[in-house]
Protein backbone atom coordinates (compact mmCIF):
# COMPACT_ATOMS: atom_id res chain seq x y z
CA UNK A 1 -80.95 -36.45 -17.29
CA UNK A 2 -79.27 -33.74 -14.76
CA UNK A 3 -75.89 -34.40 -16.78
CA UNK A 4 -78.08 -33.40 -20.10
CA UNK A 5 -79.21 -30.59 -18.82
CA UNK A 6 -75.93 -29.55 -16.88
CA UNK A 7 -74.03 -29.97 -20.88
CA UNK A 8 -77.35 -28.49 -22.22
CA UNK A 9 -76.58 -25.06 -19.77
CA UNK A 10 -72.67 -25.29 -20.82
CA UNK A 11 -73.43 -25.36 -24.12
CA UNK A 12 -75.67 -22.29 -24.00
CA UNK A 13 -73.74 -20.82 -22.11
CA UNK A 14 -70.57 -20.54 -24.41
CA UNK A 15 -72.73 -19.70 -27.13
CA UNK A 16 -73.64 -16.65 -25.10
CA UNK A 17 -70.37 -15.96 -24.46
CA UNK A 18 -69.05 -16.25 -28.23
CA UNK A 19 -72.07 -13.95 -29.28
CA UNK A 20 -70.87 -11.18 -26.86
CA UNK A 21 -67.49 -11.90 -27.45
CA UNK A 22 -67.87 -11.37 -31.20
CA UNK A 23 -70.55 -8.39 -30.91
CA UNK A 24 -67.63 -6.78 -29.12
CA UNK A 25 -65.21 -7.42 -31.32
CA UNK A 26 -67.00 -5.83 -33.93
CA UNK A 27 -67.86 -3.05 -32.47
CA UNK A 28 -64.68 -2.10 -31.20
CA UNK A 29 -63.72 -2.75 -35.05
CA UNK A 30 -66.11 -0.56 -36.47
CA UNK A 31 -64.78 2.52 -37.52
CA UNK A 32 -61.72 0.24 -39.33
CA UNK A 33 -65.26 -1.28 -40.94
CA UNK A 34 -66.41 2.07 -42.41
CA UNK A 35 -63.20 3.45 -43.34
CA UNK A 36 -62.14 0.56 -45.47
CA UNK A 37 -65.44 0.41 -46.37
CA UNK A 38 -65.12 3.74 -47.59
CA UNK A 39 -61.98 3.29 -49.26
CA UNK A 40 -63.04 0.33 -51.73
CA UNK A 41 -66.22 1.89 -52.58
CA UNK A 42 -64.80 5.27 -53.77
CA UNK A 43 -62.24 3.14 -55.70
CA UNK A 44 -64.44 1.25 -57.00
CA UNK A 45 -66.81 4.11 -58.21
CA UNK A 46 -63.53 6.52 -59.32
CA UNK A 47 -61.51 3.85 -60.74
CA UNK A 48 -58.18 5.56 -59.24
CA UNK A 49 -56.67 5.03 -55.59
CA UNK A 50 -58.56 6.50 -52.66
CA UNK A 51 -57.48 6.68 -49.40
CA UNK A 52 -59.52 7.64 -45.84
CA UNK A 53 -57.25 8.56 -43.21
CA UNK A 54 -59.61 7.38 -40.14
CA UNK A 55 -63.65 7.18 -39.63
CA UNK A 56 -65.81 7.23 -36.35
CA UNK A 57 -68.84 6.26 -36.83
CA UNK A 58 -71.34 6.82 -33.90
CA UNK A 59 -74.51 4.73 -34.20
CA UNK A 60 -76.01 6.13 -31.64
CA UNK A 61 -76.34 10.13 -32.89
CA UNK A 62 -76.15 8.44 -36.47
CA UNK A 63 -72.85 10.14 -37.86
CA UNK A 64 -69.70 9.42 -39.51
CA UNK A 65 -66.59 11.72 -39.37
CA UNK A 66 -63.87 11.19 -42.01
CA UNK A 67 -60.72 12.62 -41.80
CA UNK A 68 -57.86 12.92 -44.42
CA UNK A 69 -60.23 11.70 -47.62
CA UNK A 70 -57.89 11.77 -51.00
CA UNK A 71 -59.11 10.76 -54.35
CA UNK A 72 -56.55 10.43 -56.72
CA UNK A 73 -55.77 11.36 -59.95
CA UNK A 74 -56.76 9.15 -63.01
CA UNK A 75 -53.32 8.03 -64.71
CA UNK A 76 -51.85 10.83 -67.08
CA UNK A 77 -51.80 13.42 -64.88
CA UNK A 78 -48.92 14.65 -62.63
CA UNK A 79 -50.45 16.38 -59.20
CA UNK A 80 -50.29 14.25 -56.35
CA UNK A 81 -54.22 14.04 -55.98
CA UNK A 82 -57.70 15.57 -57.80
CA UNK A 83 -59.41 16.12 -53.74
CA UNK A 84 -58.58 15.95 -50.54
CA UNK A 85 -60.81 16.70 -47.48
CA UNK A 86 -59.42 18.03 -43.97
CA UNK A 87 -63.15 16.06 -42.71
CA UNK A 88 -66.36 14.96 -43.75
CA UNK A 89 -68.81 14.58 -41.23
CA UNK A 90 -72.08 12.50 -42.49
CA UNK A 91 -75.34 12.77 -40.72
CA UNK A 92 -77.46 9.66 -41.63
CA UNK A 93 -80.83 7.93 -39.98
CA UNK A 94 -78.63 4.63 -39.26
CA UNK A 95 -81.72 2.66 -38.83
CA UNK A 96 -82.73 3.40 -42.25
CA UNK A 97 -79.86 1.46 -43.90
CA UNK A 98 -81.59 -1.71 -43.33
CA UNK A 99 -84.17 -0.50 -45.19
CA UNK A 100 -85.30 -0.57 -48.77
CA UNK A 101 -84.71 3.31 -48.74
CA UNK A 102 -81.81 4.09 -46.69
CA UNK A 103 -81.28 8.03 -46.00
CA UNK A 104 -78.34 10.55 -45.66
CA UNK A 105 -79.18 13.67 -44.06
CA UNK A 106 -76.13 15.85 -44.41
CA UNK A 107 -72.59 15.67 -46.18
CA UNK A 108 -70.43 18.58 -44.62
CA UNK A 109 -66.88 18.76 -46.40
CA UNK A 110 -64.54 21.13 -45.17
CA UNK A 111 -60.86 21.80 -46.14
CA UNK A 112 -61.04 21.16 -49.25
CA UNK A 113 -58.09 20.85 -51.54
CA UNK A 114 -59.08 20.22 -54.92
CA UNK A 115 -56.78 20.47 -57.87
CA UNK A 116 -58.33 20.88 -61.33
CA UNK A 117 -55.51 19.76 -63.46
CA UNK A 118 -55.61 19.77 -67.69
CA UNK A 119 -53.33 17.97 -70.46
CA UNK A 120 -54.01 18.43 -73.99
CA UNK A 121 -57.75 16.40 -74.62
CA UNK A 122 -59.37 16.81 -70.74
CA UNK A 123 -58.84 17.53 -67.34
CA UNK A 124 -58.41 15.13 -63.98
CA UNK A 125 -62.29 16.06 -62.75
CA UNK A 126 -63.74 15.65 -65.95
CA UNK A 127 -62.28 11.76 -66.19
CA UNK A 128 -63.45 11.37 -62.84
CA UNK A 129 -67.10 11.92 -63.64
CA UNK A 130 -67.15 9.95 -66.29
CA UNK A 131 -65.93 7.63 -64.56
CA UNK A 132 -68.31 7.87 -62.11
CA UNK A 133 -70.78 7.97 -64.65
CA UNK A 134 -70.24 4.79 -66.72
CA UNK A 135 -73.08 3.20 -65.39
CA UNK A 136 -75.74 5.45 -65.95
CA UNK A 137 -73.94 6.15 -69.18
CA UNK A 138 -74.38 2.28 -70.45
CA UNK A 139 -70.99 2.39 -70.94
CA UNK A 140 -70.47 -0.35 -68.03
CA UNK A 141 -72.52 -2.74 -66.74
CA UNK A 142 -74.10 -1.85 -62.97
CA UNK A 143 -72.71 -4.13 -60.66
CA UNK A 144 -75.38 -6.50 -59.56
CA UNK A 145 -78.26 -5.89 -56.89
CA UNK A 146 -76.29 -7.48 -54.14
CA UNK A 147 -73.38 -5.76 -54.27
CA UNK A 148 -73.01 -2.90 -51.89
CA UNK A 149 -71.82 -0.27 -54.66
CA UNK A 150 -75.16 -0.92 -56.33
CA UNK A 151 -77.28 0.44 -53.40
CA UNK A 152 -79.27 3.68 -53.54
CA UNK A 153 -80.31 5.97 -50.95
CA UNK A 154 -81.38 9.32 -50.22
CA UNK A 155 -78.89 11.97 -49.78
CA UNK A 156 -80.82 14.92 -48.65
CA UNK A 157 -78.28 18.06 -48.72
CA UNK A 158 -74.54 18.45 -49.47
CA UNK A 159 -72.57 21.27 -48.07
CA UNK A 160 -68.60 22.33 -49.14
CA UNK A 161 -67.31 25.01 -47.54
CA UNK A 162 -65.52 27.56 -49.36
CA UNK A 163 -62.73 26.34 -50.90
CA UNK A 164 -59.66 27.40 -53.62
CA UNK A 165 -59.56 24.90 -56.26
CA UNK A 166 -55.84 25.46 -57.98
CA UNK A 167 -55.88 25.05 -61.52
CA UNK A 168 -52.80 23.42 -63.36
CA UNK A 169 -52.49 23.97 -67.12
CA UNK A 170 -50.27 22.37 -69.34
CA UNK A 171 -47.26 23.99 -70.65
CA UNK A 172 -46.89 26.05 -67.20
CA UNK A 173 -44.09 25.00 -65.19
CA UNK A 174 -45.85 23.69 -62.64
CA UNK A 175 -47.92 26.99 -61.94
CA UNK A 176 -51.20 27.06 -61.31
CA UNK A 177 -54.11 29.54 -61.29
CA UNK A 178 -56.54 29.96 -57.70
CA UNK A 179 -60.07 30.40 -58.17
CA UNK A 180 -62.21 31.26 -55.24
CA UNK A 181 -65.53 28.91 -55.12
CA UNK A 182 -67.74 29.89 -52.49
CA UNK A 183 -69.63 27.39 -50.43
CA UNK A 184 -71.47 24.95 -52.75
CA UNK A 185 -75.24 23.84 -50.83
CA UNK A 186 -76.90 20.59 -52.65
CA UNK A 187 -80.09 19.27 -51.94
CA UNK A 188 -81.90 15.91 -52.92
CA UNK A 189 -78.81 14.64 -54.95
CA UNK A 190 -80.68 13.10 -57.99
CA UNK A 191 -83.32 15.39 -58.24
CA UNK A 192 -86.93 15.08 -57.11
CA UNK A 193 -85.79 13.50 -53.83
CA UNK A 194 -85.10 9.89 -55.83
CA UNK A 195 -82.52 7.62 -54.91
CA UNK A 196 -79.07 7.72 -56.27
CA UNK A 197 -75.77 4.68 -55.89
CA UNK A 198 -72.60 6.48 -54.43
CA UNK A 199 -71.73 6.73 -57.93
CA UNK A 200 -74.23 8.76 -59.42
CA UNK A 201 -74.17 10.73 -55.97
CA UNK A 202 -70.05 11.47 -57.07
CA UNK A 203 -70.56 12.44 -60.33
CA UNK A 204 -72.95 14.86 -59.75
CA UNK A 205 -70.95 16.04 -56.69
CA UNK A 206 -67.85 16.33 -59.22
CA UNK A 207 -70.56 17.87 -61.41
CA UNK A 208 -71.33 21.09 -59.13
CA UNK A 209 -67.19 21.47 -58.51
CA UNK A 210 -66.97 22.05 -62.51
CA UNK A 211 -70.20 24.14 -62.48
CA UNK A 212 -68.72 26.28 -59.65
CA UNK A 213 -65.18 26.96 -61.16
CA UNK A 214 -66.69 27.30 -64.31
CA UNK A 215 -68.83 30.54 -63.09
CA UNK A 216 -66.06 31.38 -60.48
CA UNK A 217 -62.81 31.02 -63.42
CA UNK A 218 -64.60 33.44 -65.78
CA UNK A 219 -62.13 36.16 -66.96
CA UNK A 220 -59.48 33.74 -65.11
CA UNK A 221 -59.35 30.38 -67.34
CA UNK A 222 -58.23 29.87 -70.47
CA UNK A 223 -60.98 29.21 -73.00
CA UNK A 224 -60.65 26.25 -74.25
CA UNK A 225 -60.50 24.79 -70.69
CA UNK A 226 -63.85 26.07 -69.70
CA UNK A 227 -65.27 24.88 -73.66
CA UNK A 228 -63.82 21.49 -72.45
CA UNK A 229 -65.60 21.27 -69.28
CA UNK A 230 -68.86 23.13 -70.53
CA UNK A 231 -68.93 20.58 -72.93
CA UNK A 232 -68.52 17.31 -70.67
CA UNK A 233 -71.52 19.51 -68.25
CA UNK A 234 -73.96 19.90 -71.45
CA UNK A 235 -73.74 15.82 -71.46
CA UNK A 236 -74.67 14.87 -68.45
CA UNK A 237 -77.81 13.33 -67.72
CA UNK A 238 -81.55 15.77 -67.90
CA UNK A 239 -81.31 15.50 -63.86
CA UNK A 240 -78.17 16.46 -62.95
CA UNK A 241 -77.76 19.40 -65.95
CA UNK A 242 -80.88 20.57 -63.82
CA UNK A 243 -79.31 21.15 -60.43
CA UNK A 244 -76.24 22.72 -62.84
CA UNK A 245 -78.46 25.13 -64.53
CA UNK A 246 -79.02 26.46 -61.00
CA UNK A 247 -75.27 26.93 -59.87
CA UNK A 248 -75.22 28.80 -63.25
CA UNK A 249 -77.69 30.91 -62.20
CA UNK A 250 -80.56 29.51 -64.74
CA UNK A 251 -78.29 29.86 -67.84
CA UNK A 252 -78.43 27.48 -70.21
CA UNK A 253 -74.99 25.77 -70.03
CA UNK A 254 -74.45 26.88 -73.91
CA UNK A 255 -75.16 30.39 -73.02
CA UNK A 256 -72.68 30.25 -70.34
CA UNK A 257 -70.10 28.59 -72.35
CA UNK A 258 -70.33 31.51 -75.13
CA UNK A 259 -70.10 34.49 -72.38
CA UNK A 260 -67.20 32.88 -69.94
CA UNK A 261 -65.12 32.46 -74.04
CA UNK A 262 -65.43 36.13 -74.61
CA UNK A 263 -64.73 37.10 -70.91
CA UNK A 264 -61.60 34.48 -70.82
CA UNK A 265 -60.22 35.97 -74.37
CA UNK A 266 -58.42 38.89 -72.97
CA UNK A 267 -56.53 37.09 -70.70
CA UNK A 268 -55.98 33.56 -72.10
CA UNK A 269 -52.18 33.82 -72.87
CA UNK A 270 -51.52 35.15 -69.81
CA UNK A 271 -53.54 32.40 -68.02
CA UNK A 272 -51.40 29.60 -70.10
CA UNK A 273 -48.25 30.84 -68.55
CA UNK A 274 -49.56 30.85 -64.77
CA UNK A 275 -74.37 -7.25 -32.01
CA UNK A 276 -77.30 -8.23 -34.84
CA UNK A 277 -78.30 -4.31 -34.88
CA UNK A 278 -74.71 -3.43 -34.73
CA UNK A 279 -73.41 -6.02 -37.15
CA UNK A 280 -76.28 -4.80 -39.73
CA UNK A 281 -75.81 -1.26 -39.11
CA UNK A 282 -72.19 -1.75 -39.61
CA UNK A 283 -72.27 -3.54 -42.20
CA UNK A 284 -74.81 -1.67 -44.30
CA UNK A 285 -72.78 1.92 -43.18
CA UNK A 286 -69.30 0.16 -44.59
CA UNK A 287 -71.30 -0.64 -48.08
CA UNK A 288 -73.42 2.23 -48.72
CA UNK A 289 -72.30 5.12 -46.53
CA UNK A 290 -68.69 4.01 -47.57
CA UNK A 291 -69.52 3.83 -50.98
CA UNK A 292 -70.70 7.54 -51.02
CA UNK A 293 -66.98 9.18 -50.49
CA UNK A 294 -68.52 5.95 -53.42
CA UNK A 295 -65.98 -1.77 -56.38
CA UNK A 296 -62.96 -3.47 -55.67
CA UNK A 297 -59.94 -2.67 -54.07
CA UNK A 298 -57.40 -5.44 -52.75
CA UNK A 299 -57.69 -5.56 -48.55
């Protein structure tokens, strides 16, 4: 009997061990968690290569910082990349992502360098939110419940610093045009504080970058450039054209598109020449916080 209880105690005892021993493990692997995690959801959400330079995620004070985000271009287009952010810092209630209604506080992007780059049918930013939008669109099947890409949360407010977005037209040598956007302030991404997939949550981020160089551009932009993206804006979704409407300052995205043609006339050729809790947290933050800046991408 002692030498079944003696085994007994060994045997708990290792088990104990391996626990800690793996808890530790993963915590110390965490941030590599989140930013691959990150990576392969806005891959997966873009369809074009994404890269994250580094994450820390603190569990603790419930944030993220990203540095050295890129989203690339879709193929057909020539600049080395459609965004990249100096660092995003997410503010999130961790706890909640084991939840059925998991909740981001705060996206803060800063140095942003976005590139807004035509060819003769579209632009880069205007692929990417369709393809962010294919699912909501019907053009794609959702991927199913259990995959992480498919989960919805709450992103309360999202905040981009001033930033120059350069725009490249075709036909110009490789110049391209700077227009000014000044800091763009979202709140309750999908409207009436409902819950959106990283997905929806990019292509209505992508949505408010078109909406702001669109106002910004006028009297800059050639005008079949801002016809091109005032059309892909007028065919978004009720809830998203919503949030638009008010970047546009409660135009009607028609409207808008009619004024920004005759202000953009005068100057269009010249524009054409120019533990348990850790491991859940952790692994709920890699598939849903991830997929935000959200799916498949090869380890």
């Amino acid at each position: 009997m002692k030498k079944i209880i003696v085994i007994l105690l060994v045997i708990i005892a290792v088990v104990v061990l391996a626990v800690g021993a793996g808890a530790y493990i993963l915590y110390s692997k965490k941030d590599e968690l989140v930013r691959r995690g990150t990576e392969k959801g806005l891959t997966f959400a873009l369809m074009t290569d994404c890269t994250v330079g580094a994450a820390k995620l603190d569990i603790g004070a419930g944030t993220i910082e990203f540095t050295d985000i890129v989203l690339g271009n879709p193929s057909g287009y020539e600049s080395p990349h459609a965004m990249k952010f100096g660092t995003v810092r997410v503010e999130a209630d961790i706890q909640s992502f084991r939840t059925q209604e998991p909740t981001i506080n705060l996206v803060q992007i800063s140095q942003a360098d976005i590139v807004l780059e035509k060819n003769m049918k579209s632009s880069n930013l205007q692929d990417l939110m369709a393809n962010a939008g294919r699912f909501s669109s019907g053009e794609e099947a959702p991927p199913p419940p259990d995959d992480p890409n498919a989960k919805a949360m709450k992103i309360k407010k999202v905040l981009v610093d001033g930033t120059t977005v350069n725009v490249a037209l075709p036909l110009a040598g490789g110049k391209t045009i700077g227009v000014e956007v000044p800091t763009i302030e979202m709140e309750d991404i999908g409207g009436k504080k409902e819950k959106v997939t990283p997905a929806e949550a990019l292509q209505q981020f992508i949505a408010e970058i078109l909406a702001s160089v669109t106002k910004a551009g006028s009297g800059l932009l050639p005008t079949d450039l801002l016809d091109s993206i005032g059309g892909s804006l007028e065919n978004l979704p009720g809830d998203i054209k919503g949030q638009i409407d008010g970047i546009l300052g409660g135009e009607g995205l028609g409207d808008v598109g009619k004024d920004l043609e005759d202000a953009a006339g005068s100057v269009t050729g010249e524009a054409e020449k120019a533990g348990k809790e850790i491991e859940g947290a952790v692994k709920d933050v890699t598939g849903s916080i991830g997929g935000l800046f959200g799916g498949k991408k090869d380890e």
